[in-house]
Protein backbone atom coordinates (compact mmCIF):
# COMPACT_ATOMS: atom_id res chain seq x y z
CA UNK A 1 126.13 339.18 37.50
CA UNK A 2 126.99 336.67 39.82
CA UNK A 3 130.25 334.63 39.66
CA UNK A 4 131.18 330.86 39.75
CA UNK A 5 134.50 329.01 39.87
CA UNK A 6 134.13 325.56 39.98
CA UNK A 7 136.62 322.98 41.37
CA UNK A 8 135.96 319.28 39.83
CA UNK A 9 138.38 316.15 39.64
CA UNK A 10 136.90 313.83 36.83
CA UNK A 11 134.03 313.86 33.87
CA UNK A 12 132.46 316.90 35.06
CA UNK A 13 129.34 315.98 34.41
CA UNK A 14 127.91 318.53 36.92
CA UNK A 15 130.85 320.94 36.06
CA UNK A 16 129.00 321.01 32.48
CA UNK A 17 125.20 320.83 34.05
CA UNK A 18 125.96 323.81 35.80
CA UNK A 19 127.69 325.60 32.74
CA UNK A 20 124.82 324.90 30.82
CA UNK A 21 122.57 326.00 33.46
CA UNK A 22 124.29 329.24 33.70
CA UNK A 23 124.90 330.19 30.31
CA UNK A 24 121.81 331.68 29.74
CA UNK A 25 121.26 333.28 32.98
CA UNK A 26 120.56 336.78 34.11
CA UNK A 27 121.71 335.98 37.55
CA UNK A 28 125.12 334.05 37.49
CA UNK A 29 127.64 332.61 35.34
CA UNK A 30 130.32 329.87 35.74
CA UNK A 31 133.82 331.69 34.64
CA UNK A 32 136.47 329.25 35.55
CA UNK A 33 137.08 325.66 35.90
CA UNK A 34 140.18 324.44 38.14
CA UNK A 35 141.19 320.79 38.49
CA UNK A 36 143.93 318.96 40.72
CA UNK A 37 143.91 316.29 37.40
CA UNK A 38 145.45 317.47 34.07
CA UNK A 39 143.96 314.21 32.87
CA UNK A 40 140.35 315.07 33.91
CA UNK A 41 137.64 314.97 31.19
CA UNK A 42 136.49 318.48 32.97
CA UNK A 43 138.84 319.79 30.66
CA UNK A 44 137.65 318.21 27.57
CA UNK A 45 133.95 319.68 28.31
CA UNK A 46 135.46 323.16 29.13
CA UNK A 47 137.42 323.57 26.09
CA UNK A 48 134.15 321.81 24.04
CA UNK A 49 131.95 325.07 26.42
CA UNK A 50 134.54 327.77 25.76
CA UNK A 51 135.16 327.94 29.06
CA UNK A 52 138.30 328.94 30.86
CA UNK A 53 139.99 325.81 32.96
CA UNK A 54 143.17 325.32 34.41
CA UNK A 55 144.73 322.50 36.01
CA UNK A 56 147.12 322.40 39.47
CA UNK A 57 149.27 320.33 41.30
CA UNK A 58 149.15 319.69 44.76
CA UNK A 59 151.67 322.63 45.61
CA UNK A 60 149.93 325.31 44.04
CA UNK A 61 146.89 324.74 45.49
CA UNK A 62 147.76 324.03 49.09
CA UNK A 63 151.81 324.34 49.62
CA UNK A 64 151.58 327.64 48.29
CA UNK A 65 149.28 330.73 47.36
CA UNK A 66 148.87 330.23 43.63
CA UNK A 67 145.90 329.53 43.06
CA UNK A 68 144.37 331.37 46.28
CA UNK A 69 145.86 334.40 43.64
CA UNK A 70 144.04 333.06 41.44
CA UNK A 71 140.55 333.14 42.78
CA UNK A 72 141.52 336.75 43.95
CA UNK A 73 141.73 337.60 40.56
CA UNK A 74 138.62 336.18 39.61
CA UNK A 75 136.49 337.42 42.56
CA UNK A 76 133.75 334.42 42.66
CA UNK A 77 130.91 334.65 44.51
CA UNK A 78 130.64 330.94 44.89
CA UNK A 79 133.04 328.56 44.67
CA UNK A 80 131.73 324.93 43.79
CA UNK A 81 133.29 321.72 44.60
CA UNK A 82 131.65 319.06 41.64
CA UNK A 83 133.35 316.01 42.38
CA UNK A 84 136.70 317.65 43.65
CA UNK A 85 138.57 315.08 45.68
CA UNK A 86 141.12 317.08 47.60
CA UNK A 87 140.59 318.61 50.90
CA UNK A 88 140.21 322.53 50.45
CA UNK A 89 142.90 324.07 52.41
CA UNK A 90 141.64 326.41 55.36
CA UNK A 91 143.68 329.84 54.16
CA UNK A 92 141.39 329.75 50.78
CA UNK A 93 138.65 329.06 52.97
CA UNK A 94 139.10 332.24 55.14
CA UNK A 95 139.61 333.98 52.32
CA UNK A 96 136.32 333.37 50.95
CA UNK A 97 134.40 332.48 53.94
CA UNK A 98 130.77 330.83 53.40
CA UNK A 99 131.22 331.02 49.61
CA UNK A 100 132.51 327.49 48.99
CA UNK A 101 130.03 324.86 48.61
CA UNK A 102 130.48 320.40 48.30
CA UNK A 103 128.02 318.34 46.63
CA UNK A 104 128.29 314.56 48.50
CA UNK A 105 126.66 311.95 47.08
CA UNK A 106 124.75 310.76 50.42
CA UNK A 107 122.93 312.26 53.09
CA UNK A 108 125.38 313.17 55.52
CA UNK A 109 126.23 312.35 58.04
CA UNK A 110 126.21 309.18 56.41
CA UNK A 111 128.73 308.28 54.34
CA UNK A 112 130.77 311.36 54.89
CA UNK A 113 134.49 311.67 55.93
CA UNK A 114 137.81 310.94 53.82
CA UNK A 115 137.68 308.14 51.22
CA UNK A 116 133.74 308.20 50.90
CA UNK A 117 133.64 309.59 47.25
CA UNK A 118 131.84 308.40 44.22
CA UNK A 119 131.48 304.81 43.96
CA UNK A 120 132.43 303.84 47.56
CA UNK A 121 129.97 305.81 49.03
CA UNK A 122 127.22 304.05 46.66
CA UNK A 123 129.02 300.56 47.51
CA UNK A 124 128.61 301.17 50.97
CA UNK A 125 125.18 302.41 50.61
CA UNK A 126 124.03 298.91 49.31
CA UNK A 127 126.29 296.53 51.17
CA UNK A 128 124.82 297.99 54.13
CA UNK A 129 121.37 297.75 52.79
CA UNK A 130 120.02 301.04 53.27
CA UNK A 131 116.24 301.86 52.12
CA UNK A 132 117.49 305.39 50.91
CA UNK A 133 120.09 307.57 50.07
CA UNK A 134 120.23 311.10 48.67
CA UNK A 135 122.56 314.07 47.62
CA UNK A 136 123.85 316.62 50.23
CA UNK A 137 124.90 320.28 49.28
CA UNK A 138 126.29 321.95 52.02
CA UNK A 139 128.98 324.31 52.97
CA UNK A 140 133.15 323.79 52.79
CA UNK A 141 134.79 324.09 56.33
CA UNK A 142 138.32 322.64 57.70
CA UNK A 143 136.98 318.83 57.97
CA UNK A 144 135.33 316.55 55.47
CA UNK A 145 131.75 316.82 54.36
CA UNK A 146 131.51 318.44 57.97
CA UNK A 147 129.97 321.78 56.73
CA UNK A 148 126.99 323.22 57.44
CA UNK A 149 124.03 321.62 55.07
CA UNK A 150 122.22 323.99 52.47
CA UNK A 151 120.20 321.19 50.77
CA UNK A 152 119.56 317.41 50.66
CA UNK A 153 117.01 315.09 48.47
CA UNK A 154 116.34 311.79 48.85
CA UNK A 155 115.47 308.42 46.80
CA UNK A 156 114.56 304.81 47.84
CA UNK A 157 117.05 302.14 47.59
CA UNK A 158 115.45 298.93 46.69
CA UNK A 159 117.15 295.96 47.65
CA UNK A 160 117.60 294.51 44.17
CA UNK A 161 118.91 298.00 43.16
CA UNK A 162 122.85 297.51 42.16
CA UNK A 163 125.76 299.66 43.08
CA UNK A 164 125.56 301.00 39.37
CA UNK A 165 121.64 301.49 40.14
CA UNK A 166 122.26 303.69 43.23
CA UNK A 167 125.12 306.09 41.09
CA UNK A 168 122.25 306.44 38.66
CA UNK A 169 119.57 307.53 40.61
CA UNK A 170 122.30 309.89 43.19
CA UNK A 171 123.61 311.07 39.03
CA UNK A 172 119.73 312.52 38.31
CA UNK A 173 119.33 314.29 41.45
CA UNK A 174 122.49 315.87 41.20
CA UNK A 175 121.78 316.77 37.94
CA UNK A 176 118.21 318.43 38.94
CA UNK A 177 118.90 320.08 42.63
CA UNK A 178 122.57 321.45 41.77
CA UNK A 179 121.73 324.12 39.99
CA UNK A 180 118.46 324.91 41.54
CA UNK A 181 120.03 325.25 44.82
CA UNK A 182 123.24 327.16 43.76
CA UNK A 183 121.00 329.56 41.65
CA UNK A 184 118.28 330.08 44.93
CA UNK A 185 121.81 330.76 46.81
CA UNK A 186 123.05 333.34 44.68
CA UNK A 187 119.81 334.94 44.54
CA UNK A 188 119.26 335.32 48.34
């Protein structure tokens, strides 16, 4: 059995998808959730799921080796970033090299980089009047949403379509392709 950690800042919406996705499973299962906010409603969902999550400060995960200890301990085969805001620092990514993935709500290169999370990248989507936008899943390295890509979908942007319009339609393929894509990985 395959294992998941996933990192995730705010609602966890896909944090839960991908529980639910897993719970069932004869291939993988999501043990841990770890958040940088002890306010996150990640936590809410986890302790609703039974789930183990635990929440960090910025010393722990990056100033020190805390919660790289952690994920020793835990041994995931994949770690997943759903909505995790905070740059992953490169000793945990050595440590677990090609097993940490980002969702991004665009299709990078658009859109990528620092600050282009969430709602800014879907502002910035329709102020510049694009004709589409997408989700890309791709791989963690040293720089922002720089990472090699594993996956990316697409939908049409209309141009009456609303910034709350785009988050909805980037919300359902997220919500389809995530755990698809993370359950083909695991497999191969």
């Amino acid at each position: 059995m395959k294992r998941i950690v996933i990192f995730a800042s705010g609602s966890g919406s896909n944090a839960e998808n991908l529980i639910k996705f897993f719970h069932n499973s004869d291939n993988a299962s999501v043990i841990q959730v770890l958040t940088n906010n002890p306010h996150a409603k990640v936590l809410d969902r986890c302790k609703r799921l039974k789930i183990s999550a635990l929440s960090f400060n910025r010393t722990a995960f990056s100033r020190s080796e805390d919660i790289l200890n952690i994920l020793k301990v835990t041994q995931p085969d994949l770690i997943v970033l759903a909505g995790f805001l905070w740059k992953f620092p490169e000793f945990i990514l050595n440590a677990f090299e090609n097993k940490v993935i980002n969702i991004h709500p665009a299709l990078l290169p658009k859109y990528g980089g620092k600050g282009m999370y969430g709602i800014h990248v879907h502002e910035a989507v329709v102020a510049n009047k694009e004709t589409e936008t997408g989700i890309t899943i791709h791989y963690v390295n040293e720089n922002y949403d720089e990472g090699a890509v594993i996956f990316q979908a697409k939908c049409n942007v209309s141009p009456t379509d609303s910034v709350k319009d785009v988050a909805a339609k980037i919300h359902e393929l997220e919500m389809e392709h995530f755990p698809l894509v993370i359950d083909k990985l695991l497999s191969e």
